[in-house]
PDB file of N, CA and C in Angstrom:
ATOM      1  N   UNK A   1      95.738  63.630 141.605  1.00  0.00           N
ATOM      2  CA  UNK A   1      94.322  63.742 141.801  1.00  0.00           C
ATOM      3  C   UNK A   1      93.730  64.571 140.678  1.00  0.00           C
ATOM      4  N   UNK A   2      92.575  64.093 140.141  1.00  0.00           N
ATOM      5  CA  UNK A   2      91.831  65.272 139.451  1.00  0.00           C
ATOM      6  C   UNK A   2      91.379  66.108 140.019  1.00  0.00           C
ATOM      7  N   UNK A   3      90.819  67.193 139.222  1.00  0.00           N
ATOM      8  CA  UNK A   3      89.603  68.384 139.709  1.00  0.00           C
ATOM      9  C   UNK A   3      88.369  67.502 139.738  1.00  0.00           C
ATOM     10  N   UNK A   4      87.779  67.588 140.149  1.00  0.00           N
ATOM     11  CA  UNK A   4      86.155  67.796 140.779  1.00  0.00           C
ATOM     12  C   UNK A   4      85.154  68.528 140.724  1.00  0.00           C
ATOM     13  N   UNK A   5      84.158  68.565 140.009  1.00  0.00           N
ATOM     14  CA  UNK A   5      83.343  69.535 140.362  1.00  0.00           C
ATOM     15  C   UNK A   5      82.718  70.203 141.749  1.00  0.00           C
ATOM     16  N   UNK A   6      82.272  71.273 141.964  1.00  0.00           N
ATOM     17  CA  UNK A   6      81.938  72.034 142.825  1.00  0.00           C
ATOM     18  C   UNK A   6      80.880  70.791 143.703  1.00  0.00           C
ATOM     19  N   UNK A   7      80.533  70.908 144.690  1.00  0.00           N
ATOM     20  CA  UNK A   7      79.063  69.987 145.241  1.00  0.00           C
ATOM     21  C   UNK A   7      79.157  69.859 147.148  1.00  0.00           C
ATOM     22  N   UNK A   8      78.622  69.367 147.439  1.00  0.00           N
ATOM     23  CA  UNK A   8      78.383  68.529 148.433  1.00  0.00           C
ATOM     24  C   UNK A   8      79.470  66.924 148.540  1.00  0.00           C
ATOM     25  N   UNK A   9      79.966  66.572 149.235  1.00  0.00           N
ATOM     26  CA  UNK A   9      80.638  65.295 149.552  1.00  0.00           C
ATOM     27  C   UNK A   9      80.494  64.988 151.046  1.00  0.00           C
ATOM     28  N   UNK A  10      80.167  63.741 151.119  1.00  0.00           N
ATOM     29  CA  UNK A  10      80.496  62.836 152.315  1.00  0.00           C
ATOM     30  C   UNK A  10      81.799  62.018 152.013  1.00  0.00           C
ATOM     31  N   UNK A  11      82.172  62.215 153.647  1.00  0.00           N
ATOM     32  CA  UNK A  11      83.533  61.612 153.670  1.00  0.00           C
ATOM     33  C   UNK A  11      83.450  61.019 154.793  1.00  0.00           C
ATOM     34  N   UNK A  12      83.326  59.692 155.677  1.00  0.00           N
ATOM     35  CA  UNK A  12      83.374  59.261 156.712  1.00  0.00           C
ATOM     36  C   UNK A  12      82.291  59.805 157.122  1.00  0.00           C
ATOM     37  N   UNK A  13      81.036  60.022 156.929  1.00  0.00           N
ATOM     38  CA  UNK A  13      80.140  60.620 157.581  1.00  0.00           C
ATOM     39  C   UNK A  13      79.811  62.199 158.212  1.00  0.00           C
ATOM     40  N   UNK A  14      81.170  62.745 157.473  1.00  0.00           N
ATOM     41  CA  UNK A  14      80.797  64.517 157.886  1.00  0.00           C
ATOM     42  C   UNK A  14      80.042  64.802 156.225  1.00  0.00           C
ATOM     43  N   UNK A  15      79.897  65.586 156.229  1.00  0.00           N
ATOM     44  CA  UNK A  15      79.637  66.424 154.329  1.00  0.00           C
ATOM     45  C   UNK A  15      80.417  67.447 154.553  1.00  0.00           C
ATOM     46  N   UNK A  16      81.004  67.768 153.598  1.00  0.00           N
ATOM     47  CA  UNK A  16      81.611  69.082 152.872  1.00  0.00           C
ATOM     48  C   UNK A  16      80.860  69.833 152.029  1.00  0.00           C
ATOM     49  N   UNK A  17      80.779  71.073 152.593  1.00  0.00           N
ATOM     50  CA  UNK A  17      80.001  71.740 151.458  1.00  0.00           C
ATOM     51  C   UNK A  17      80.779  72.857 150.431  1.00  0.00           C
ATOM     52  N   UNK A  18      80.585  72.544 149.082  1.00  0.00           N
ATOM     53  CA  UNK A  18      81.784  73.191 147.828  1.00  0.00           C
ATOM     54  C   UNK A  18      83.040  72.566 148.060  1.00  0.00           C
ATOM     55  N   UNK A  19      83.358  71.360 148.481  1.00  0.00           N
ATOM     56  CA  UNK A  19      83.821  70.620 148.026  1.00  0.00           C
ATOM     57  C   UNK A  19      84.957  70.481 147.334  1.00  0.00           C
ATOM     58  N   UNK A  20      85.834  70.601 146.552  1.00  0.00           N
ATOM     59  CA  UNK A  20      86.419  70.364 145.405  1.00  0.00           C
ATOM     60  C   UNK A  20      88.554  69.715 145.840  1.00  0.00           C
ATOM     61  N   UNK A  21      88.562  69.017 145.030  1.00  0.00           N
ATOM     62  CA  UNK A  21      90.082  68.385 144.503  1.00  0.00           C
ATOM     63  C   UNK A  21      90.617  68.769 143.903  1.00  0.00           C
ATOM     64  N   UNK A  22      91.901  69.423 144.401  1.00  0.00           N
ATOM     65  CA  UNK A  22      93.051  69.936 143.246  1.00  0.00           C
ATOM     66  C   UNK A  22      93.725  68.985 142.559  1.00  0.00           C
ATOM     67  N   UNK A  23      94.397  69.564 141.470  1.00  0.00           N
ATOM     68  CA  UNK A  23      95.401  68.883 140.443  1.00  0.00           C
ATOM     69  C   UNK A  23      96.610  69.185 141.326  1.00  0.00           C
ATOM     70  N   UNK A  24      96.846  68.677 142.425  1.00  0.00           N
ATOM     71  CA  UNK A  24      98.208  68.797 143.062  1.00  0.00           C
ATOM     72  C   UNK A  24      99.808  68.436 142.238  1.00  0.00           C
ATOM     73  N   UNK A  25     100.693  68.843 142.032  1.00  0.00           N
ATOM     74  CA  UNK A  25     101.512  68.553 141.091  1.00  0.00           C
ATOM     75  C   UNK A  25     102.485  68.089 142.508  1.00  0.00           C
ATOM     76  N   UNK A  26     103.128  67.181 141.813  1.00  0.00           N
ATOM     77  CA  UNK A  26     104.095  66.195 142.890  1.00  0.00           C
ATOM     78  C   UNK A  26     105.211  66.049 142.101  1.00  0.00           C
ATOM     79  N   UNK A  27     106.415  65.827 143.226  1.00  0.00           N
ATOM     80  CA  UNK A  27     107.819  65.823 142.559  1.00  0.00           C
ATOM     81  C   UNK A  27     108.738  64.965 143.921  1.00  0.00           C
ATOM     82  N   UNK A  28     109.694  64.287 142.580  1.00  0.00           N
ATOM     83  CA  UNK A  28     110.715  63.139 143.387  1.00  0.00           C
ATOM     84  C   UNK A  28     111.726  63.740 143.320  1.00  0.00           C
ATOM     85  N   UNK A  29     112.956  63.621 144.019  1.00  0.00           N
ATOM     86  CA  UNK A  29     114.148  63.794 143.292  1.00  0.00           C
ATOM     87  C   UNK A  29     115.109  62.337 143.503  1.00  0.00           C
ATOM     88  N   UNK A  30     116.091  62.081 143.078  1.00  0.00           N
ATOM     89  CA  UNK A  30     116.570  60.669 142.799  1.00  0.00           C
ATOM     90  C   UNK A  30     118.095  61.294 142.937  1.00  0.00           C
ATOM     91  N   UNK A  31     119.171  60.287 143.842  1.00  0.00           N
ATOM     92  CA  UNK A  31     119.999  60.472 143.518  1.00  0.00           C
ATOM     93  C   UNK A  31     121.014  59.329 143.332  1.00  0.00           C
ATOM     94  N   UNK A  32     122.042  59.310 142.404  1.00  0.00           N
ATOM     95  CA  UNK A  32     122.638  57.974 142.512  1.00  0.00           C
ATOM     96  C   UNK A  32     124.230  58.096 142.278  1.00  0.00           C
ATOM     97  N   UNK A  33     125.180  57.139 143.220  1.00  0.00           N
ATOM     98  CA  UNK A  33     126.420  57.369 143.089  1.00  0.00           C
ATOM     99  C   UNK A  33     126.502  56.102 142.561  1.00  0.00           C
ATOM    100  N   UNK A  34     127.193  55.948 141.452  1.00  0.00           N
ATOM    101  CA  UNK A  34     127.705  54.196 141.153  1.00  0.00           C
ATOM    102  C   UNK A  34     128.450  53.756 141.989  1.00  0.00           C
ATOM    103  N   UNK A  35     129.820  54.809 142.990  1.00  0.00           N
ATOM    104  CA  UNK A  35     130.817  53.939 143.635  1.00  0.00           C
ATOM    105  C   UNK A  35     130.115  53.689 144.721  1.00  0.00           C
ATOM    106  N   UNK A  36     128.888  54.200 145.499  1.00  0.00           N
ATOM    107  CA  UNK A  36     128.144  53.874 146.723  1.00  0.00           C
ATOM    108  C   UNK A  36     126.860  52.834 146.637  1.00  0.00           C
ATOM    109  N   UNK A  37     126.352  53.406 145.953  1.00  0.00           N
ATOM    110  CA  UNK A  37     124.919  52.522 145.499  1.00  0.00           C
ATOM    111  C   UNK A  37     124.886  51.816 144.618  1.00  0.00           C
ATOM    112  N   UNK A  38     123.812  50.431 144.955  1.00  0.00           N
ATOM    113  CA  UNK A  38     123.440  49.579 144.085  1.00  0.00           C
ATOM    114  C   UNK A  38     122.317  50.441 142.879  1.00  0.00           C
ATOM    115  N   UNK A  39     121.899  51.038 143.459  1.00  0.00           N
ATOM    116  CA  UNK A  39     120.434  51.572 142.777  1.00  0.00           C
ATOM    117  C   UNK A  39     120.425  52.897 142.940  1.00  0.00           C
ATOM    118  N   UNK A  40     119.382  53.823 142.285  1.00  0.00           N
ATOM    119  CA  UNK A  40     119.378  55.257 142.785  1.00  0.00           C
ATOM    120  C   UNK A  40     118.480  55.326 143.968  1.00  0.00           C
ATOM    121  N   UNK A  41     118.658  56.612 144.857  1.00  0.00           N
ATOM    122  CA  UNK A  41     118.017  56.311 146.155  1.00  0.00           C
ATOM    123  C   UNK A  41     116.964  57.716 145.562  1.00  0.00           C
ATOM    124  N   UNK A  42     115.733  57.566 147.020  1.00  0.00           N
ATOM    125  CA  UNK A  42     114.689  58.888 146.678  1.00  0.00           C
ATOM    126  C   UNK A  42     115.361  59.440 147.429  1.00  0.00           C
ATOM    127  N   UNK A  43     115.697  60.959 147.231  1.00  0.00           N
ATOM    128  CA  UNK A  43     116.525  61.812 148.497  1.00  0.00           C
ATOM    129  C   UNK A  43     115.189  62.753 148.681  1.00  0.00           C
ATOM    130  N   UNK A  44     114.400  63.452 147.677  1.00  0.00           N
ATOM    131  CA  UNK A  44     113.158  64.215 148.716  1.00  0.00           C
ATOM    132  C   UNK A  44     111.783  63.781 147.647  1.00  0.00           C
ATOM    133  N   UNK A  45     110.856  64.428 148.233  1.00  0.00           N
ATOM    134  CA  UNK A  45     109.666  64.421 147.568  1.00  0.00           C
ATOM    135  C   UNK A  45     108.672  65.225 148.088  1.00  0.00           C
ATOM    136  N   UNK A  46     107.245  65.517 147.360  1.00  0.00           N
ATOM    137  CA  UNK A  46     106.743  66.820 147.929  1.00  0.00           C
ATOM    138  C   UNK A  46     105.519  66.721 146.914  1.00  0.00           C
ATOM    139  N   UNK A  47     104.921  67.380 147.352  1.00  0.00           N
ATOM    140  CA  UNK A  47     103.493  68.035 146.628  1.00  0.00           C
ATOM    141  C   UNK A  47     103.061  69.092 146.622  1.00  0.00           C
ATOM    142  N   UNK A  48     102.181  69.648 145.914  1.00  0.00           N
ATOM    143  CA  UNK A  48     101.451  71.100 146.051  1.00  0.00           C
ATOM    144  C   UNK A  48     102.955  71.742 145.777  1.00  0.00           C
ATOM    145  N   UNK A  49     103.102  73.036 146.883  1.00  0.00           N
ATOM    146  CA  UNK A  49     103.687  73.963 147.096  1.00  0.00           C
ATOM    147  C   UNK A  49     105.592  73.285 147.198  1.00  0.00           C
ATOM    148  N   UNK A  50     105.586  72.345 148.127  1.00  0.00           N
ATOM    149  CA  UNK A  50     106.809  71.361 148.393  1.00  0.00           C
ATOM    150  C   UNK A  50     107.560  71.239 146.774  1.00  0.00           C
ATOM    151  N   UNK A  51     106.610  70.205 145.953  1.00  0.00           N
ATOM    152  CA  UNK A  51     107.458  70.025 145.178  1.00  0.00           C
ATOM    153  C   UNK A  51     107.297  71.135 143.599  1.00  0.00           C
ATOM    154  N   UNK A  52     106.584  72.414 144.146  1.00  0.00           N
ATOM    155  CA  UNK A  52     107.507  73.109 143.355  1.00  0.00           C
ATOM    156  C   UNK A  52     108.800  73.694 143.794  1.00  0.00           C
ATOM    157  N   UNK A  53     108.944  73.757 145.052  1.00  0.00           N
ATOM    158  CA  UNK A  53     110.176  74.115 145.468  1.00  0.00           C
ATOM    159  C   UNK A  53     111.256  73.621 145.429  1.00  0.00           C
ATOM    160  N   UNK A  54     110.565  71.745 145.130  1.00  0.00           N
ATOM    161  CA  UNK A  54     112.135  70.957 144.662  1.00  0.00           C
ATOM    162  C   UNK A  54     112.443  71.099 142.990  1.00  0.00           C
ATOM    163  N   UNK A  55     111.583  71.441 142.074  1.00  0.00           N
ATOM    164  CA  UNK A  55     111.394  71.510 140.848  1.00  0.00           C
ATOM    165  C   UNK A  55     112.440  72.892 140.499  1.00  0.00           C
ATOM    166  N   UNK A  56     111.639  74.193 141.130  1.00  0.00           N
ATOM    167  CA  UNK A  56     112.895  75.341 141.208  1.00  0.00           C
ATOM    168  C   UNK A  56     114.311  75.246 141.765  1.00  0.00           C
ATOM    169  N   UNK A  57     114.626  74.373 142.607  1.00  0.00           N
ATOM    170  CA  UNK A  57     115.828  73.848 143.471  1.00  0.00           C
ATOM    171  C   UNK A  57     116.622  73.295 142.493  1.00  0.00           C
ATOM    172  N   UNK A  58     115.621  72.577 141.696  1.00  0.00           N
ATOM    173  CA  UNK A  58     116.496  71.440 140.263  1.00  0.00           C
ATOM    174  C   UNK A  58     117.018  72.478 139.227  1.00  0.00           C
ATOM    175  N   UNK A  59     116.353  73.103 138.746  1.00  0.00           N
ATOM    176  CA  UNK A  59     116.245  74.602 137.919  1.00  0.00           C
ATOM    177  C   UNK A  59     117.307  74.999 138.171  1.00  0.00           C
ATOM    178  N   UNK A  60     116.927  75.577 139.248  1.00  0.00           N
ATOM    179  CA  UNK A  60     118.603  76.820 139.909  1.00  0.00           C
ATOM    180  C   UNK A  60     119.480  75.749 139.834  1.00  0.00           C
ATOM    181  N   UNK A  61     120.207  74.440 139.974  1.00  0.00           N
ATOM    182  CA  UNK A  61     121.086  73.862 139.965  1.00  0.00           C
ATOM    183  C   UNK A  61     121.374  73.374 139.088  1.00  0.00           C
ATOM    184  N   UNK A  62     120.754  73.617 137.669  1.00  0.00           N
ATOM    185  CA  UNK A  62     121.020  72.227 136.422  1.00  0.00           C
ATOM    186  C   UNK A  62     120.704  71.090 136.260  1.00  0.00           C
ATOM    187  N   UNK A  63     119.739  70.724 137.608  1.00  0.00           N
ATOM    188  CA  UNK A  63     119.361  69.243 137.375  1.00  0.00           C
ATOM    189  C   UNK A  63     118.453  68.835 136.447  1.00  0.00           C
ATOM    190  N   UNK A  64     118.218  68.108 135.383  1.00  0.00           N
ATOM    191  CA  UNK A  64     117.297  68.091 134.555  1.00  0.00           C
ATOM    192  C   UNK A  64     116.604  66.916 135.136  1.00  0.00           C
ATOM    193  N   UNK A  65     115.212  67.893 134.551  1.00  0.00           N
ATOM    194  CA  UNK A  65     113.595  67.526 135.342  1.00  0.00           C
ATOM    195  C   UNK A  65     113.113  66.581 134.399  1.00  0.00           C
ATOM    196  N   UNK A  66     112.385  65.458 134.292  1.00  0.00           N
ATOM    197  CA  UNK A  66     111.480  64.321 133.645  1.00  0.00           C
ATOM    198  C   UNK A  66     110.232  64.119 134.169  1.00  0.00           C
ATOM    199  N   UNK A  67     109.432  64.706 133.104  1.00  0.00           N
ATOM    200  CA  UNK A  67     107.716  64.389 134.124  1.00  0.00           C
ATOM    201  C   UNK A  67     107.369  63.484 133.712  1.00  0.00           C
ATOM    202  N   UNK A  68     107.094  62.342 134.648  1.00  0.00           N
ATOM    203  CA  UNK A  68     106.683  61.130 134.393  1.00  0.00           C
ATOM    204  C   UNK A  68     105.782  60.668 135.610  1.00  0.00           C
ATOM    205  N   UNK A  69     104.386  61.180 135.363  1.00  0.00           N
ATOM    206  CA  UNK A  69     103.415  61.067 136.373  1.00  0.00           C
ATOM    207  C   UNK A  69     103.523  59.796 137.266  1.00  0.00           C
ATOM    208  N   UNK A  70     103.777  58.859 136.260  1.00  0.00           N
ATOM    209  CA  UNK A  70     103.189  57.099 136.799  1.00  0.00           C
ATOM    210  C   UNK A  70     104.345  56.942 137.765  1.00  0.00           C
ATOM    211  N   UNK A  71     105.846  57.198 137.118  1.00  0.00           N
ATOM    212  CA  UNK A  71     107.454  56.532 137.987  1.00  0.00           C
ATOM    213  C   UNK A  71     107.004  57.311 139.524  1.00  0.00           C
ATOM    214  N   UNK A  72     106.362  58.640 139.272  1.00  0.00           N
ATOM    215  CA  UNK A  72     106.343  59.985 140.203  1.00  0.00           C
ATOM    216  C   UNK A  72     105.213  59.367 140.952  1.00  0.00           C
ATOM    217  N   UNK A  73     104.469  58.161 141.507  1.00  0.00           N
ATOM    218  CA  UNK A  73     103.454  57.810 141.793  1.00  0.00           C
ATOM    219  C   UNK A  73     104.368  56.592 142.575  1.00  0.00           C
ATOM    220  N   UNK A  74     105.192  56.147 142.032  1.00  0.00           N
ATOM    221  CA  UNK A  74     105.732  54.913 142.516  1.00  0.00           C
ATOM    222  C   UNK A  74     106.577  55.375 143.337  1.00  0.00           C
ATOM    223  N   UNK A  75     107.416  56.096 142.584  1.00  0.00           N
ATOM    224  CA  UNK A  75     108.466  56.320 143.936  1.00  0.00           C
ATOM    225  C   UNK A  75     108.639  57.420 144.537  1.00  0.00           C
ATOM    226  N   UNK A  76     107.349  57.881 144.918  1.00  0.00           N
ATOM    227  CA  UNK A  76     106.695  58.767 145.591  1.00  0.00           C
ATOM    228  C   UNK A  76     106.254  57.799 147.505  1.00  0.00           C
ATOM    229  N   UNK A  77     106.110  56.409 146.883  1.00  0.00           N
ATOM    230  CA  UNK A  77     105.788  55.565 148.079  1.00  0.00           C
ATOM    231  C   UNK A  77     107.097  55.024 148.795  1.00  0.00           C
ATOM    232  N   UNK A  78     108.359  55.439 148.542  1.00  0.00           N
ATOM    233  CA  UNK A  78     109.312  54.967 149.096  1.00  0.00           C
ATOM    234  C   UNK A  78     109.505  55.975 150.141  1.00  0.00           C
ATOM    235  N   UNK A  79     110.466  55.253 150.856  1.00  0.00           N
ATOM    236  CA  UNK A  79     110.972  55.999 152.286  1.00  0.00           C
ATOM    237  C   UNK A  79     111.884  56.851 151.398  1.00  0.00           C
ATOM    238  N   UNK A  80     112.491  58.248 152.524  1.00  0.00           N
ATOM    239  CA  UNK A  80     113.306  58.945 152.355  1.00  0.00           C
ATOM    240  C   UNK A  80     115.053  57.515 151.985  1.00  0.00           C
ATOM    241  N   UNK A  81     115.838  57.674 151.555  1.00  0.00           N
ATOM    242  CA  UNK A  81     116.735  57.776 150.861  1.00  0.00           C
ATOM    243  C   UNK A  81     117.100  55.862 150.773  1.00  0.00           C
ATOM    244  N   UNK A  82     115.407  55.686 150.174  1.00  0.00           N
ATOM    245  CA  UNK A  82     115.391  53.638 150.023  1.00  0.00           C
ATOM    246  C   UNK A  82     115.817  53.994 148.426  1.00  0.00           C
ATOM    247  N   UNK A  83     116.134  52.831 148.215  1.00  0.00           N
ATOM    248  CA  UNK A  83     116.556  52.368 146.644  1.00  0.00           C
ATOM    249  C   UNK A  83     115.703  52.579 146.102  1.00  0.00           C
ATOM    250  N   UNK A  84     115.668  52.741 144.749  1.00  0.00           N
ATOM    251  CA  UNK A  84     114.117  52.705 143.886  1.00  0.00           C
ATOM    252  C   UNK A  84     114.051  51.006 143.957  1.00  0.00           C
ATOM    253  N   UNK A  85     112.732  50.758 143.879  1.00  0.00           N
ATOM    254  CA  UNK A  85     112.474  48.824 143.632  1.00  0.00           C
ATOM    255  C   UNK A  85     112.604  48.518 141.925  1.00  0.00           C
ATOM    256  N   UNK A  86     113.389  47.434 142.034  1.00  0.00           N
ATOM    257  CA  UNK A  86     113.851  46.646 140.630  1.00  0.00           C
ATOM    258  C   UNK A  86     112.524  46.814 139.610  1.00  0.00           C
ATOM    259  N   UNK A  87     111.122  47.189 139.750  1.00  0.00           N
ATOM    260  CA  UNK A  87     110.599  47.236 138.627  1.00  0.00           C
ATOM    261  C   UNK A  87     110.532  48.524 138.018  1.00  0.00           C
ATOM    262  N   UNK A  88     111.019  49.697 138.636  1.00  0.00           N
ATOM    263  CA  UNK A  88     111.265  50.576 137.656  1.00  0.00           C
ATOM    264  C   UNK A  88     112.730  50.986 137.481  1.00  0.00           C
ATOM    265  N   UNK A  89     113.494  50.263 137.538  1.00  0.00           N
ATOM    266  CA  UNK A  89     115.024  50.178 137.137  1.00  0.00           C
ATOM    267  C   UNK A  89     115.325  50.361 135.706  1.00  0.00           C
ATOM    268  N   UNK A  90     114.537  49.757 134.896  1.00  0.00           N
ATOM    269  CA  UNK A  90     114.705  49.941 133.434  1.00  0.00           C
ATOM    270  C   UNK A  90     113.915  51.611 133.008  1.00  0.00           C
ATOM    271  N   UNK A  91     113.027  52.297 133.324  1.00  0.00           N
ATOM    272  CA  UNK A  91     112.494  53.369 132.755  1.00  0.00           C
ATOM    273  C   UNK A  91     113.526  54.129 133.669  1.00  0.00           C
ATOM    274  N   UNK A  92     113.805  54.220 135.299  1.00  0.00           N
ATOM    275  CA  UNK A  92     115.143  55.131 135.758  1.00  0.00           C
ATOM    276  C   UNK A  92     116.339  55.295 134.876  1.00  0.00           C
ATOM    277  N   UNK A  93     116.551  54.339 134.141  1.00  0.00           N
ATOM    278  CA  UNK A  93     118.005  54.241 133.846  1.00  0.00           C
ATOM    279  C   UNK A  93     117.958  54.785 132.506  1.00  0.00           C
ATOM    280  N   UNK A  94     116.433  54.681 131.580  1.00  0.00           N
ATOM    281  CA  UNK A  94     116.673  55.049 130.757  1.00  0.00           C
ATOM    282  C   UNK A  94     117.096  56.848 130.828  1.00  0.00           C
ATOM    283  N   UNK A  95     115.818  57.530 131.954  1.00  0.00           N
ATOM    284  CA  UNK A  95     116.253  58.758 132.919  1.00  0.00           C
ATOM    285  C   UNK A  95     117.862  59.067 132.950  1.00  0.00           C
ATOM    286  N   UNK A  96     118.221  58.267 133.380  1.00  0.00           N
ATOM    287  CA  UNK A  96     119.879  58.357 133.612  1.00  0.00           C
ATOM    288  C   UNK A  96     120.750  58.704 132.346  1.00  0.00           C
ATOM    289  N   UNK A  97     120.117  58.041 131.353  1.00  0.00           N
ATOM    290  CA  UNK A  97     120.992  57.804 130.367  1.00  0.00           C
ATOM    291  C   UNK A  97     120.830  59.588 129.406  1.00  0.00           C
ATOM    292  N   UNK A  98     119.436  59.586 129.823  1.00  0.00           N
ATOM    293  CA  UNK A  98     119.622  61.089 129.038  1.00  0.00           C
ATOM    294  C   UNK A  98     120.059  62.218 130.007  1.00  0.00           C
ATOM    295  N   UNK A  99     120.409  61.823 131.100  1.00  0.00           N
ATOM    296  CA  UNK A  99     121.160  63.217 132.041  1.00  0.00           C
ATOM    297  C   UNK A  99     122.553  62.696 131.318  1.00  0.00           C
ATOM    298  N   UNK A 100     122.871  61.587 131.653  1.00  0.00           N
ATOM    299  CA  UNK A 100     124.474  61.653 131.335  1.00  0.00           C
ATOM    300  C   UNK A 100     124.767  62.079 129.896  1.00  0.00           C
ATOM    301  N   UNK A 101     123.672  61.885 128.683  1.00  0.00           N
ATOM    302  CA  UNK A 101     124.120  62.144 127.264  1.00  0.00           C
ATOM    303  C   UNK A 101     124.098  63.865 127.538  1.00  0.00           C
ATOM    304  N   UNK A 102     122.918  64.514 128.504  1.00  0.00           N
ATOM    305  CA  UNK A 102     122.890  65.701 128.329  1.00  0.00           C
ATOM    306  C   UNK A 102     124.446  66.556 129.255  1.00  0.00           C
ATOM    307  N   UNK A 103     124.539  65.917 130.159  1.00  0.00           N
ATOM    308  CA  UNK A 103     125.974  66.510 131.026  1.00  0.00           C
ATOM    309  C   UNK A 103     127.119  66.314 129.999  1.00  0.00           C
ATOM    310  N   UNK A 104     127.333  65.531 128.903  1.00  0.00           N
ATOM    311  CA  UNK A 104     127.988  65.021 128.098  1.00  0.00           C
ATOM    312  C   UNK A 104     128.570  66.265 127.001  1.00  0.00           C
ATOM    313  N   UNK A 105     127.066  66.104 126.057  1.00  0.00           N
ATOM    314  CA  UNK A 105     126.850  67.413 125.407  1.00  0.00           C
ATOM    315  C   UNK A 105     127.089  69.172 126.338  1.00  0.00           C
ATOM    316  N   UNK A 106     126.514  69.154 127.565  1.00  0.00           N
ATOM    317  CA  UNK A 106     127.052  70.276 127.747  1.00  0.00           C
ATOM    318  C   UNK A 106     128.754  70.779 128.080  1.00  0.00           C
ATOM    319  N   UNK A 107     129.164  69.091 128.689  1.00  0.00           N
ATOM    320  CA  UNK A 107     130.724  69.525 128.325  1.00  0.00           C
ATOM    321  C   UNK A 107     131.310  69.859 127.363  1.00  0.00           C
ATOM    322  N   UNK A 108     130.989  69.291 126.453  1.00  0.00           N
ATOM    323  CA  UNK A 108     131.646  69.339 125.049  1.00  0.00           C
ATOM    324  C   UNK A 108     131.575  70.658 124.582  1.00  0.00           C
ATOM    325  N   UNK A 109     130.413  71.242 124.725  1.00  0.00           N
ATOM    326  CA  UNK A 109     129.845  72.876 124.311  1.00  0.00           C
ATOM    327  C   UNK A 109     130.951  73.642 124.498  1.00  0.00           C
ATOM    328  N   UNK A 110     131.310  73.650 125.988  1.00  0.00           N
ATOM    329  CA  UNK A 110     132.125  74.559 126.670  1.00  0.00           C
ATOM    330  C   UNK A 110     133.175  73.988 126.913  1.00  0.00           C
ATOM    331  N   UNK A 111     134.092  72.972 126.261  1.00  0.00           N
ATOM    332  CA  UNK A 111     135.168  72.405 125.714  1.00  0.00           C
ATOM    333  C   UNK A 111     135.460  71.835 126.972  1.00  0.00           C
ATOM    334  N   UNK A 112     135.003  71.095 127.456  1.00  0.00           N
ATOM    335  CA  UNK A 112     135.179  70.550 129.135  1.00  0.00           C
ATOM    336  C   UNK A 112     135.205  68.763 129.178  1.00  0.00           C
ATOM    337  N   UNK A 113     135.646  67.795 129.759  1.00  0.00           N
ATOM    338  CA  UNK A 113     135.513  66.749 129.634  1.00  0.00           C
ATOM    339  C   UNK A 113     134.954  66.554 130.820  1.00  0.00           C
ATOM    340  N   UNK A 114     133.646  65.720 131.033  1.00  0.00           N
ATOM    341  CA  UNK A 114     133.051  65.249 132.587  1.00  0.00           C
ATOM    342  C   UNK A 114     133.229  63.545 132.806  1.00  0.00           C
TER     343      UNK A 114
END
């Protein structure tokens, strides 16, 4: 959502007075096993306050974060732990491909094979 200026609004016939729309920040998280799943599934999602708490959750654990407003809009409309749908399979995977190059590189750092 955008901001809004300050005002008056009707909504269904009440008014609001001062008014205004936050820039709510929203967050998915995705998870995917190749030996279980066809696809990656949504495991949570959240807004406002919610999904900074999944954002710090990712943080504290190493999960690396991708802001991608539009994917974060789409599969934001799925049920808790549905597949992502085949039209964003190609921009997920590209997602995928830079966690695994990055889990990759951090093995290697610390002389580790994953």
């Amino acid at each position: 959502m955008m901001g809004a200026p300050h005002g008056d609004k009707r909504i269904d016939g009440m008014e609001l007075k001062g008014y205004k729309q936050r820039n709510f920040k929203k967050a998915v998280a995705l998870k995917y096993d190749p030996g279980k799943d066809r696809a990656p599934r949504m495991t949570a999602k959240g807004q406002g306050h919610l999904a900074e708490k999944i954002i710090a959750l990712a943080r504290l654990h190493g999960i690396p974060i991708q802001e991608d407003p539009a994917l974060v809009q789409v599969l934001s409309q799925l049920d808790f732990y549905q597949e992502i749908p085949p039209e964003v399979y190609l921009v997920v995977a590209e997602i995928l491909a830079f966690v695994y190059s990055m889990h990759q590189r951090r093995a290697s750092h610390f002389g580790r094979k994953e």
